[in-house]
C-alpha atoms as a PDB file:
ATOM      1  CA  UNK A   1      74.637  86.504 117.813  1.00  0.00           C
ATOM      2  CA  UNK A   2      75.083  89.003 115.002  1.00  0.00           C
ATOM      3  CA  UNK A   3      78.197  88.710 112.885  1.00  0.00           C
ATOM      4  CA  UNK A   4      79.841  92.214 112.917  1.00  0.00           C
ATOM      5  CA  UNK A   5      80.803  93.621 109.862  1.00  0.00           C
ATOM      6  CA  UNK A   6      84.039  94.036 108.249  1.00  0.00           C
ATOM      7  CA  UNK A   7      84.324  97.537 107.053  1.00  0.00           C
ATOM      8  CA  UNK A   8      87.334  98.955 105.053  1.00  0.00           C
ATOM      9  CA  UNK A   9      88.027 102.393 104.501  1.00  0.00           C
ATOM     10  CA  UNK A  10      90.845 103.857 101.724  1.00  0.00           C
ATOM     11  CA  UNK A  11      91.895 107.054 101.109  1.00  0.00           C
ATOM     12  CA  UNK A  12      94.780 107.168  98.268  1.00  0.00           C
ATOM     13  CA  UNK A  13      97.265 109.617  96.831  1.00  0.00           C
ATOM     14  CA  UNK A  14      97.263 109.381  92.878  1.00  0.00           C
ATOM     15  CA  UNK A  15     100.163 111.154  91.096  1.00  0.00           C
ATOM     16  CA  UNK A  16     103.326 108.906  91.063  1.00  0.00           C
ATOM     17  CA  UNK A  17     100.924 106.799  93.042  1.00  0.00           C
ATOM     18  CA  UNK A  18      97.401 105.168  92.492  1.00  0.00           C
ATOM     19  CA  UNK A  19      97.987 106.306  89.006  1.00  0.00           C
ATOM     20  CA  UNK A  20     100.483 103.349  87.710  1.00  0.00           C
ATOM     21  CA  UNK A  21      96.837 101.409  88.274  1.00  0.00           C
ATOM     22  CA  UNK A  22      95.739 103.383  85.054  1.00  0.00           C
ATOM     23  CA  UNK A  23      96.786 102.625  80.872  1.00  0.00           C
ATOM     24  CA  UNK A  24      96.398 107.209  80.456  1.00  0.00           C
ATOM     25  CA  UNK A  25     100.252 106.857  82.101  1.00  0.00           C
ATOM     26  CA  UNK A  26     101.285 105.260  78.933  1.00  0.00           C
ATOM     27  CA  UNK A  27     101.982 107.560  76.253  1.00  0.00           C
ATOM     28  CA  UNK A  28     104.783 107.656  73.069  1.00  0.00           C
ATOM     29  CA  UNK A  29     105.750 110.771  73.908  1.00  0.00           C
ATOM     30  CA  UNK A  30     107.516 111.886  77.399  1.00  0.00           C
ATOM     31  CA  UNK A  31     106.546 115.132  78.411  1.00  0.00           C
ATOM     32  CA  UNK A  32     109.760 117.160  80.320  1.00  0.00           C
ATOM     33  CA  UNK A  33     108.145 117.055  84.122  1.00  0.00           C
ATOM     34  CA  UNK A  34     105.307 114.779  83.573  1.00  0.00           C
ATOM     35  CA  UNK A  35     104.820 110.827  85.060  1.00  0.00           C
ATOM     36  CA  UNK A  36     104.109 109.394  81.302  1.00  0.00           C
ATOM     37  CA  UNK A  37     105.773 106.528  80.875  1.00  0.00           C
ATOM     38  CA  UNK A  38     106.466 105.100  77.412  1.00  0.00           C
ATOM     39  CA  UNK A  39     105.120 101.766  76.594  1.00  0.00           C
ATOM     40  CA  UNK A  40     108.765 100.272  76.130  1.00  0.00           C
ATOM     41  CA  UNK A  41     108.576 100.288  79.860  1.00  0.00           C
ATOM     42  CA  UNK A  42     105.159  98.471  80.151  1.00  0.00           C
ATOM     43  CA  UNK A  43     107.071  95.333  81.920  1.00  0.00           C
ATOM     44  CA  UNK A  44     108.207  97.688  84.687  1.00  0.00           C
ATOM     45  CA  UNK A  45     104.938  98.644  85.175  1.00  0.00           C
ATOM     46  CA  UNK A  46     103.145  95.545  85.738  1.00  0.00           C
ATOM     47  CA  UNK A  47     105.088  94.923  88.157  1.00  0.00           C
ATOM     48  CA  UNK A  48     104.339  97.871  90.049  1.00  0.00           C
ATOM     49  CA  UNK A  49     100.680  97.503  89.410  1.00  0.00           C
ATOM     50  CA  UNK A  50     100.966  93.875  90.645  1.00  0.00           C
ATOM     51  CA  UNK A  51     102.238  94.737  93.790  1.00  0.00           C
ATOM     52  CA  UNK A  52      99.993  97.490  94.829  1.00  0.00           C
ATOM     53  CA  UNK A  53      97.209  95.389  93.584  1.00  0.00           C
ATOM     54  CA  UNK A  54      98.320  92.792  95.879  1.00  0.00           C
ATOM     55  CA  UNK A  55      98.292  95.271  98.572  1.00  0.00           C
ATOM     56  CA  UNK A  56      94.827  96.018  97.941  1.00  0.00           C
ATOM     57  CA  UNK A  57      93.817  92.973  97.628  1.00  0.00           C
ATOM     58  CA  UNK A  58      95.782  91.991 100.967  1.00  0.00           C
ATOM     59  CA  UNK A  59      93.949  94.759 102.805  1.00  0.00           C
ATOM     60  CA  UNK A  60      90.303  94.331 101.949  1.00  0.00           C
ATOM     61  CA  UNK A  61      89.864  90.528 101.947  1.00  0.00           C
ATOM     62  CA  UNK A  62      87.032  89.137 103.663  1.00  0.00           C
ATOM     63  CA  UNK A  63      85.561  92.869 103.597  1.00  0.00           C
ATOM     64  CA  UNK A  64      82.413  93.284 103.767  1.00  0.00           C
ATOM     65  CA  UNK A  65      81.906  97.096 102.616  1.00  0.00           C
ATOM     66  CA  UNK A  66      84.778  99.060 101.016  1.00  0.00           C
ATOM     67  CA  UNK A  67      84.516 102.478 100.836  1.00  0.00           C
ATOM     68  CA  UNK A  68      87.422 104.830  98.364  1.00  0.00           C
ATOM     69  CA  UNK A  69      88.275 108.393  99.640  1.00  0.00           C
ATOM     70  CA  UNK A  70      90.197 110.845  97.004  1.00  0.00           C
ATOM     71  CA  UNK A  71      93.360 111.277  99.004  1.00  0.00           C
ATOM     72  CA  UNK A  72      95.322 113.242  96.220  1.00  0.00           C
ATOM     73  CA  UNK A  73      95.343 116.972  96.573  1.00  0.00           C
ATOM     74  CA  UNK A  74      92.903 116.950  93.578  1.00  0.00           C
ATOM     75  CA  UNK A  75      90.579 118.586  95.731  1.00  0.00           C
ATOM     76  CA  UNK A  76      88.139 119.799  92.814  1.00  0.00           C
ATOM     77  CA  UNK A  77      87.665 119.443  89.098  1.00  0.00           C
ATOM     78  CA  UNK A  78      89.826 122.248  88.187  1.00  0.00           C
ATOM     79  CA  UNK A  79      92.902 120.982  90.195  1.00  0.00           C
ATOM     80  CA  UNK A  80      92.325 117.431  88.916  1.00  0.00           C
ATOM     81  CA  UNK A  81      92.317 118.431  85.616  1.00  0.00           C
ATOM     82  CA  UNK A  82      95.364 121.727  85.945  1.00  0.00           C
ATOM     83  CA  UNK A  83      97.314 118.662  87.241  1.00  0.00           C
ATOM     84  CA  UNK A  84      95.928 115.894  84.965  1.00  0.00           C
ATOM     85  CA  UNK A  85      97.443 117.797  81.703  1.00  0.00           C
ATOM     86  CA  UNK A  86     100.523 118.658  83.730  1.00  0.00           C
ATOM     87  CA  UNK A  87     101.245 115.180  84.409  1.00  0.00           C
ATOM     88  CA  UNK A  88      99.500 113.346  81.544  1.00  0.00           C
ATOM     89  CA  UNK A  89      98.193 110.783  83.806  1.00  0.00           C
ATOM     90  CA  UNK A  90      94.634 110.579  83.260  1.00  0.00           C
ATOM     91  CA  UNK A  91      91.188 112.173  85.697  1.00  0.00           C
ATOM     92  CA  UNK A  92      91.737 111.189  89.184  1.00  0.00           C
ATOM     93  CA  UNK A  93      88.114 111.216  89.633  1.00  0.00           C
ATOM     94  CA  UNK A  94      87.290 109.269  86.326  1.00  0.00           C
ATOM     95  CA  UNK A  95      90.054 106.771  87.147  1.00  0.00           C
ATOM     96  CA  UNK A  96      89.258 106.021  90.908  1.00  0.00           C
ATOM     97  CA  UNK A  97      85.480 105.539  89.769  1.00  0.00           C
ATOM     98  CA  UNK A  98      86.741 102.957  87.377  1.00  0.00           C
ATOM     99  CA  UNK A  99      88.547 101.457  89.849  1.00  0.00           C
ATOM    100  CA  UNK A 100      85.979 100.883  92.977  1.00  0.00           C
ATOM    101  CA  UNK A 101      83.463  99.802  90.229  1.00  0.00           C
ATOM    102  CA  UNK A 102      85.983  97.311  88.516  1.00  0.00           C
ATOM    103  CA  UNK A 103      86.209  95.860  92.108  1.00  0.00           C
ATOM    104  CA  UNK A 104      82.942  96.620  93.716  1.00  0.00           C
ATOM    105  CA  UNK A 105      84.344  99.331  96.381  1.00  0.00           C
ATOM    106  CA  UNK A 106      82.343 102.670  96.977  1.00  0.00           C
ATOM    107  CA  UNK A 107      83.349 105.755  96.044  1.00  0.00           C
ATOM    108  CA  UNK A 108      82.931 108.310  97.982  1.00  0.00           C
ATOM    109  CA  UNK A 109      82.647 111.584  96.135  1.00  0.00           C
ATOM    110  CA  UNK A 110      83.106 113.749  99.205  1.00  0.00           C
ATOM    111  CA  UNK A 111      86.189 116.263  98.868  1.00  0.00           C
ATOM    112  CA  UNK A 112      88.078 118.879 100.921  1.00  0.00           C
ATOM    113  CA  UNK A 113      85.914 122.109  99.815  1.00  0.00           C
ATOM    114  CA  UNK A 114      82.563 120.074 100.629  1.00  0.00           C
ATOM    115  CA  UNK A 115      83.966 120.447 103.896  1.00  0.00           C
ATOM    116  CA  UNK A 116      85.668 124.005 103.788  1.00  0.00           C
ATOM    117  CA  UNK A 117      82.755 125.426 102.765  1.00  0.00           C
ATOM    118  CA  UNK A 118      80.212 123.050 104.240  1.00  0.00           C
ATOM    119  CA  UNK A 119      78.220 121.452 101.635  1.00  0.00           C
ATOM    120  CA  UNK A 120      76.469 118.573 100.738  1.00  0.00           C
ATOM    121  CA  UNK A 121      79.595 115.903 100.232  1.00  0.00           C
ATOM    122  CA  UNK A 122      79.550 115.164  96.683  1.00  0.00           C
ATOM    123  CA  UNK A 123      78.685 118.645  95.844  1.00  0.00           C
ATOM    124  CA  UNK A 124      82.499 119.627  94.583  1.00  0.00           C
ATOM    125  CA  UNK A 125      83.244 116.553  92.219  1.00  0.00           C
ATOM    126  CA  UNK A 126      80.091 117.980  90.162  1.00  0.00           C
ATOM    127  CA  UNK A 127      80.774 121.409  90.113  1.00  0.00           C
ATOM    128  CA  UNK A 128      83.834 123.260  88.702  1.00  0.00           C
ATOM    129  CA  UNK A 129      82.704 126.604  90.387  1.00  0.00           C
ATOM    130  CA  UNK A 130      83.575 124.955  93.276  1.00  0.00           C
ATOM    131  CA  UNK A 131      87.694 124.679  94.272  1.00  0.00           C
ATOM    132  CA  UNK A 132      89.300 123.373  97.317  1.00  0.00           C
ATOM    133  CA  UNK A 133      91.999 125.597  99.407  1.00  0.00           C
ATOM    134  CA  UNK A 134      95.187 123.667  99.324  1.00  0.00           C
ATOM    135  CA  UNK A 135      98.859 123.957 100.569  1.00  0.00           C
ATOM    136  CA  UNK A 136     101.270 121.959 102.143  1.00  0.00           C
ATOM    137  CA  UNK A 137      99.442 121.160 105.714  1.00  0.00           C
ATOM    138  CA  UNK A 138      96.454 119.821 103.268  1.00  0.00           C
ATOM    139  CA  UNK A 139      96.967 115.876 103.241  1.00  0.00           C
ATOM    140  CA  UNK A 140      96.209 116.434 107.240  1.00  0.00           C
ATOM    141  CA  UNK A 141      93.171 118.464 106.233  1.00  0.00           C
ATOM    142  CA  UNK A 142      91.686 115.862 103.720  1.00  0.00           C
ATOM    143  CA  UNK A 143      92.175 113.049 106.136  1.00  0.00           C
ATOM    144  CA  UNK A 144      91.058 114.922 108.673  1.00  0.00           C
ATOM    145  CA  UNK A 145      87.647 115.979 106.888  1.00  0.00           C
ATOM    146  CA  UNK A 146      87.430 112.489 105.553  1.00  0.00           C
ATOM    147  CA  UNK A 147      87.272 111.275 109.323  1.00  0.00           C
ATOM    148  CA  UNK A 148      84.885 113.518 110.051  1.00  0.00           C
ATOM    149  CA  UNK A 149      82.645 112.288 107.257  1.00  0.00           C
ATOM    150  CA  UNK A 150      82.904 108.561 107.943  1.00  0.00           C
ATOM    151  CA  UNK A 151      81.949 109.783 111.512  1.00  0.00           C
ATOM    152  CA  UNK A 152      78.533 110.991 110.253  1.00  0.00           C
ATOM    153  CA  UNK A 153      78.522 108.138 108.080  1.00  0.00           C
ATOM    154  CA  UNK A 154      78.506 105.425 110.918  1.00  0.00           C
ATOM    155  CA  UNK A 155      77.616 104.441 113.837  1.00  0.00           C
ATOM    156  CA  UNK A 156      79.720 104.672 116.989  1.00  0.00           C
ATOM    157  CA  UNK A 157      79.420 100.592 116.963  1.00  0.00           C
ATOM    158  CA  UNK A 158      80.515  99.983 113.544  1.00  0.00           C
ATOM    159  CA  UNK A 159      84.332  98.309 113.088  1.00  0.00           C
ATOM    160  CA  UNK A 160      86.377 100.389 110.844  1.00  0.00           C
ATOM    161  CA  UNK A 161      89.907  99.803 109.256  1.00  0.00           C
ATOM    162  CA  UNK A 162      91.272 102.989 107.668  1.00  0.00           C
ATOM    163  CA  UNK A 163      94.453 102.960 105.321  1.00  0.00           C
ATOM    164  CA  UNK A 164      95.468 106.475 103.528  1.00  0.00           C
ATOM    165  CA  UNK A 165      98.153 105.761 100.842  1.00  0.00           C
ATOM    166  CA  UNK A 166     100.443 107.905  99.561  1.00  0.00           C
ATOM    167  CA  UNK A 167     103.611 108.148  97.983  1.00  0.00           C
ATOM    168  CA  UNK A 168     105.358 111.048 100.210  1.00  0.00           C
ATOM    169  CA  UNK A 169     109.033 109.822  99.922  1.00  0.00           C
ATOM    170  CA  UNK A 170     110.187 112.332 102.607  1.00  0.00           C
ATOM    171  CA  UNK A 171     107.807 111.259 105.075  1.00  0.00           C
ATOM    172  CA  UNK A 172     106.705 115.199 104.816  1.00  0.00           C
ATOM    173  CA  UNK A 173     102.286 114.158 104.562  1.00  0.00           C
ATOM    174  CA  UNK A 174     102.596 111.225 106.462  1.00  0.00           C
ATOM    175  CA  UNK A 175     104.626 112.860 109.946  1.00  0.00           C
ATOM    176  CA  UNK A 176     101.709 115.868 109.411  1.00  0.00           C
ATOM    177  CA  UNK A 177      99.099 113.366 109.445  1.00  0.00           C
ATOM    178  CA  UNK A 178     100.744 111.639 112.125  1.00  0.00           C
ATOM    179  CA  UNK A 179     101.351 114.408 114.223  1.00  0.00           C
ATOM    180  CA  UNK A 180      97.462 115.662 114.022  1.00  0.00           C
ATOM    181  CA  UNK A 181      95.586 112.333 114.868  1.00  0.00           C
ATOM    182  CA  UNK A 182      95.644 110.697 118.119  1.00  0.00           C
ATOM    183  CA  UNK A 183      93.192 108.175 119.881  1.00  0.00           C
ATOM    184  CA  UNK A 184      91.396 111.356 121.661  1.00  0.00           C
ATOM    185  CA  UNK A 185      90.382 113.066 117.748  1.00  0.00           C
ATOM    186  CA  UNK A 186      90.238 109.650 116.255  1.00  0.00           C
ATOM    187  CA  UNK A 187      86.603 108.302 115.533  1.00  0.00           C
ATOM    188  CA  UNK A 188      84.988 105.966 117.343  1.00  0.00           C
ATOM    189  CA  UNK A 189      84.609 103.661 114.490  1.00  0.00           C
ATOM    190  CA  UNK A 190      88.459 103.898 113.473  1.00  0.00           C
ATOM    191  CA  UNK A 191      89.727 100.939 115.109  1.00  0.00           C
ATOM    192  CA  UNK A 192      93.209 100.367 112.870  1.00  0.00           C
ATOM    193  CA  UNK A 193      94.559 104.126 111.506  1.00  0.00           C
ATOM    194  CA  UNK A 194      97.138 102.726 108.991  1.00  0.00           C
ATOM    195  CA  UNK A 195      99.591 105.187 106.847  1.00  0.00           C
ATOM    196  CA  UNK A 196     100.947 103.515 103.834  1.00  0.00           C
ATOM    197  CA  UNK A 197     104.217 104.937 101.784  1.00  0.00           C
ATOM    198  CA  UNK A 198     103.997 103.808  97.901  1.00  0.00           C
ATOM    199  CA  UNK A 199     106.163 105.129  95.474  1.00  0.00           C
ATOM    200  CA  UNK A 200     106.899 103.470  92.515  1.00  0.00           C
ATOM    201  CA  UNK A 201     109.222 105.928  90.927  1.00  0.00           C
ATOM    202  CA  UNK A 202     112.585 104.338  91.998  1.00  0.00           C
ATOM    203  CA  UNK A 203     111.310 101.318  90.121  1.00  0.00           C
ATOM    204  CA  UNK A 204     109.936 102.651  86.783  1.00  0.00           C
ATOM    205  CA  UNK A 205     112.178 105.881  85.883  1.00  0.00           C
ATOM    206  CA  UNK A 206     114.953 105.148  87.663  1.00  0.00           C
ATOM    207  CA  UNK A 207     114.851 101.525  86.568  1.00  0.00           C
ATOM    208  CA  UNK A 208     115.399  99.970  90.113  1.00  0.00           C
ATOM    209  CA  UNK A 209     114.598  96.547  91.374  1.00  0.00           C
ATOM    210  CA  UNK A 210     111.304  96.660  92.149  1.00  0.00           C
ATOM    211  CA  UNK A 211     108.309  99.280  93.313  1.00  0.00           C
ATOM    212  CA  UNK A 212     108.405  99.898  97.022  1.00  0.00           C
ATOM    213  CA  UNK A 213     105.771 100.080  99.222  1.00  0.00           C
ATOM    214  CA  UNK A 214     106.113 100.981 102.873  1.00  0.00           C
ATOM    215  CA  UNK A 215     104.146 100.250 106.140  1.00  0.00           C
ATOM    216  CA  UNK A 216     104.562 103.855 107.793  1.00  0.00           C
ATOM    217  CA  UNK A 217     101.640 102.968 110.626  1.00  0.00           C
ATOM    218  CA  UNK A 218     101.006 104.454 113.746  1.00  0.00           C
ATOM    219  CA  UNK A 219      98.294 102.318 114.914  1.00  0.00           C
ATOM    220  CA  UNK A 220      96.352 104.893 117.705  1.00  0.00           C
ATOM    221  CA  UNK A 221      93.483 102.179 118.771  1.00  0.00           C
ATOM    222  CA  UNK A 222      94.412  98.558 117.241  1.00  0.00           C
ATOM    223  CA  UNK A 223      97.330  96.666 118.070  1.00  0.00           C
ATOM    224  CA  UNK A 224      96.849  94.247 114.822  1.00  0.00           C
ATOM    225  CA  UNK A 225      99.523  94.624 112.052  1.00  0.00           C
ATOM    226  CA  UNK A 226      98.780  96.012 109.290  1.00  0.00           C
ATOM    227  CA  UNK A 227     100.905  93.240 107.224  1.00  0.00           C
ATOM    228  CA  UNK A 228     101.729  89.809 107.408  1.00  0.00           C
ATOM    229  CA  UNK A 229     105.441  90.239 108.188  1.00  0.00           C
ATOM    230  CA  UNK A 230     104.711  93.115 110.578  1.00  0.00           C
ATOM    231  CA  UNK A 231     106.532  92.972 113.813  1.00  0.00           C
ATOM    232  CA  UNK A 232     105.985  95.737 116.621  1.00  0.00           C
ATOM    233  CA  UNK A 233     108.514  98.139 117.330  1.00  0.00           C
ATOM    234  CA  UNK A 234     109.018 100.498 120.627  1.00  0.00           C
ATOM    235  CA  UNK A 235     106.495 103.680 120.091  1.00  0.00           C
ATOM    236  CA  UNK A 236     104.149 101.258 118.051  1.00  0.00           C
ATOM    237  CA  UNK A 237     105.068 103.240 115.093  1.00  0.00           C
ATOM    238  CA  UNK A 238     105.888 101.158 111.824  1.00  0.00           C
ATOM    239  CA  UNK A 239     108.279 102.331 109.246  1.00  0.00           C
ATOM    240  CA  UNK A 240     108.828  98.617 107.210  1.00  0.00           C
ATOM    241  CA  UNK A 241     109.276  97.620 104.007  1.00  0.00           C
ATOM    242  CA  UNK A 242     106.931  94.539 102.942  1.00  0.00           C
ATOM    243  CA  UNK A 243     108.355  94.227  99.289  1.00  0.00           C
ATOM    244  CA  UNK A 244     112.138  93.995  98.470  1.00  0.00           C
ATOM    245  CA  UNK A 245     114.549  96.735  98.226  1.00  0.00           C
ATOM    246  CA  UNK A 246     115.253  98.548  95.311  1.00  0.00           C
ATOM    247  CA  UNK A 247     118.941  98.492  93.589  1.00  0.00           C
ATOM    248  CA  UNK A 248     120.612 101.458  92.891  1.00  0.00           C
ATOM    249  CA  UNK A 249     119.694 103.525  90.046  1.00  0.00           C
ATOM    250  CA  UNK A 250     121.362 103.141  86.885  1.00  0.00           C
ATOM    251  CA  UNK A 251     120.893 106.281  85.673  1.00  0.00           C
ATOM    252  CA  UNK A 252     122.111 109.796  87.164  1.00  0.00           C
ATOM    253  CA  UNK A 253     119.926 112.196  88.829  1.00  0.00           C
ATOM    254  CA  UNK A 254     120.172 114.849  85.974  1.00  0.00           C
ATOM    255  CA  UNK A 255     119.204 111.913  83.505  1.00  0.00           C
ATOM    256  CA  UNK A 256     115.913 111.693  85.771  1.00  0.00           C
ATOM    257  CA  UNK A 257     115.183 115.036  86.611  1.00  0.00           C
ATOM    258  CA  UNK A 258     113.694 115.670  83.039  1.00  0.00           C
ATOM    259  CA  UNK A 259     111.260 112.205  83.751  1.00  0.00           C
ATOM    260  CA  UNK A 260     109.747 113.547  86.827  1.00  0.00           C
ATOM    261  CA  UNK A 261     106.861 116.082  87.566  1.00  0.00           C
ATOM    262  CA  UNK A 262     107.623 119.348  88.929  1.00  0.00           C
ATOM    263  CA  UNK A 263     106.778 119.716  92.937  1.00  0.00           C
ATOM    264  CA  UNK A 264     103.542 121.455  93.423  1.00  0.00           C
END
């Protein structure tokens, strides 16, 4: 009998997100409204990157194909890099095809305009003539169109685990995401839909505890937890924490406001 593969499929937010992964977050200078962190606070950071490493690491083992999705509204090469000097956090696109290659994932260059404007998936990341249309509905967009392209992709047989992360601390992406898949516009393939809230801004400038990250699941096919410590709850919907709670901050909100990046 043929073993079926295991097939895992990210999609992942970068600013105050993926983008702790990355050293172009450490700079001597802090910009007013960007996510630079000085090296003084390298400690902090480790331990954020440990944990979402972990994570990572948690969610692809025993893999046997993992595939990397651009789930940041850095749609196209001009927004990545409008953003990228905003922020001074480093290429999205650079630093995510660092990433699957440091850890043998695929990255998939496919972005929102390939789909807008329905060309060849790839076509966007290569070209800055090209830009994405973006607004506050567009996290449901990208995952959509990303669903859509692993669709083509495979076949209605294949086994498929899909985890978008993203740090969204009011829930505002994730409910819209939520609230636009279900199991009748879900792919075949999708058997585990898993939304995961990381943010690891309480832990770095506001000098809490520890970074949190956040099973925020609503599992539309599979029953199977998306974390070790996971325990079902009425609705099937999972808002749990799987790392500890941060501490309050010990510095005020006015002290902070100059640390953090303007909303866009």
């Amino acid at each position: 009998m043929e073993t079926r593969k295991k097939i895992v499929i990210i999609s992942h937010d970068y600013d105050e997100c993926a983008d702790i992964l990355f050293d172009d977050i450490l700079v001597p200078t802090i910009y007013e409204y960007s996510l630079a962190i000085p090296p003084s606070d390298l400690p902090r950071v480790e331990k954020c990157r440990a944990k979402l490493k972990k994570y990572h690491e948690d969610i692809t083992a025993g893999a046997d194909v993992v595939e990397f999705y651009v789930g940041s509204n850095r749609q196209d090469i001009t927004k990545d890099e409008v953003i990228m000097e905003q922020n001074k956090n480093g290429s999205c696109f650079t630093n995510f095809k660092k990433l699957c290659a440091e850890n043998g994932w695929v990255f998939r260059e496919f972005l929102l305009a390939d789909a807008q404007k329905q060309l060849e998936p790839g076509t966007t990341m290569r070209s800055k003539d090209i830009e994405s249309v973006t607004n506050r509905e567009s996290k449901a967009a990208i995952i959509q169109a990303q669903l859509k392209d692993i669709e083509q992709n495979y076949s209605a047989s294949d086994h498929i685990e899909f985890y978008f992360v993203d740090d969204d601390r009011n829930n505002i992406f994730l409910n819209s995401i939520k609230n636009s898949i279900s199991p009748n516009n879900l792919p075949p393939q999708i058997k585990k839909f898993s939304l995961i809230q990381y943010d690891w801004n309480d832990a770095v400038y506001e000098y809490a505890e520890d970074a949190k990250l956040k099973v925020h699941t609503e599992h539309v096919i599979s029953a199977e937890p998306a974390c070790k410590d996971h325990k079902p709850q009425p609705s099937n919907i999972v808002s749990h924490s799987i790392f500890s709670k941060s501490v309050p901050t010990a510095i005020t909100a006015e002290d902070n406001k100059s640390r953090r990046r303007k909303t866009t």
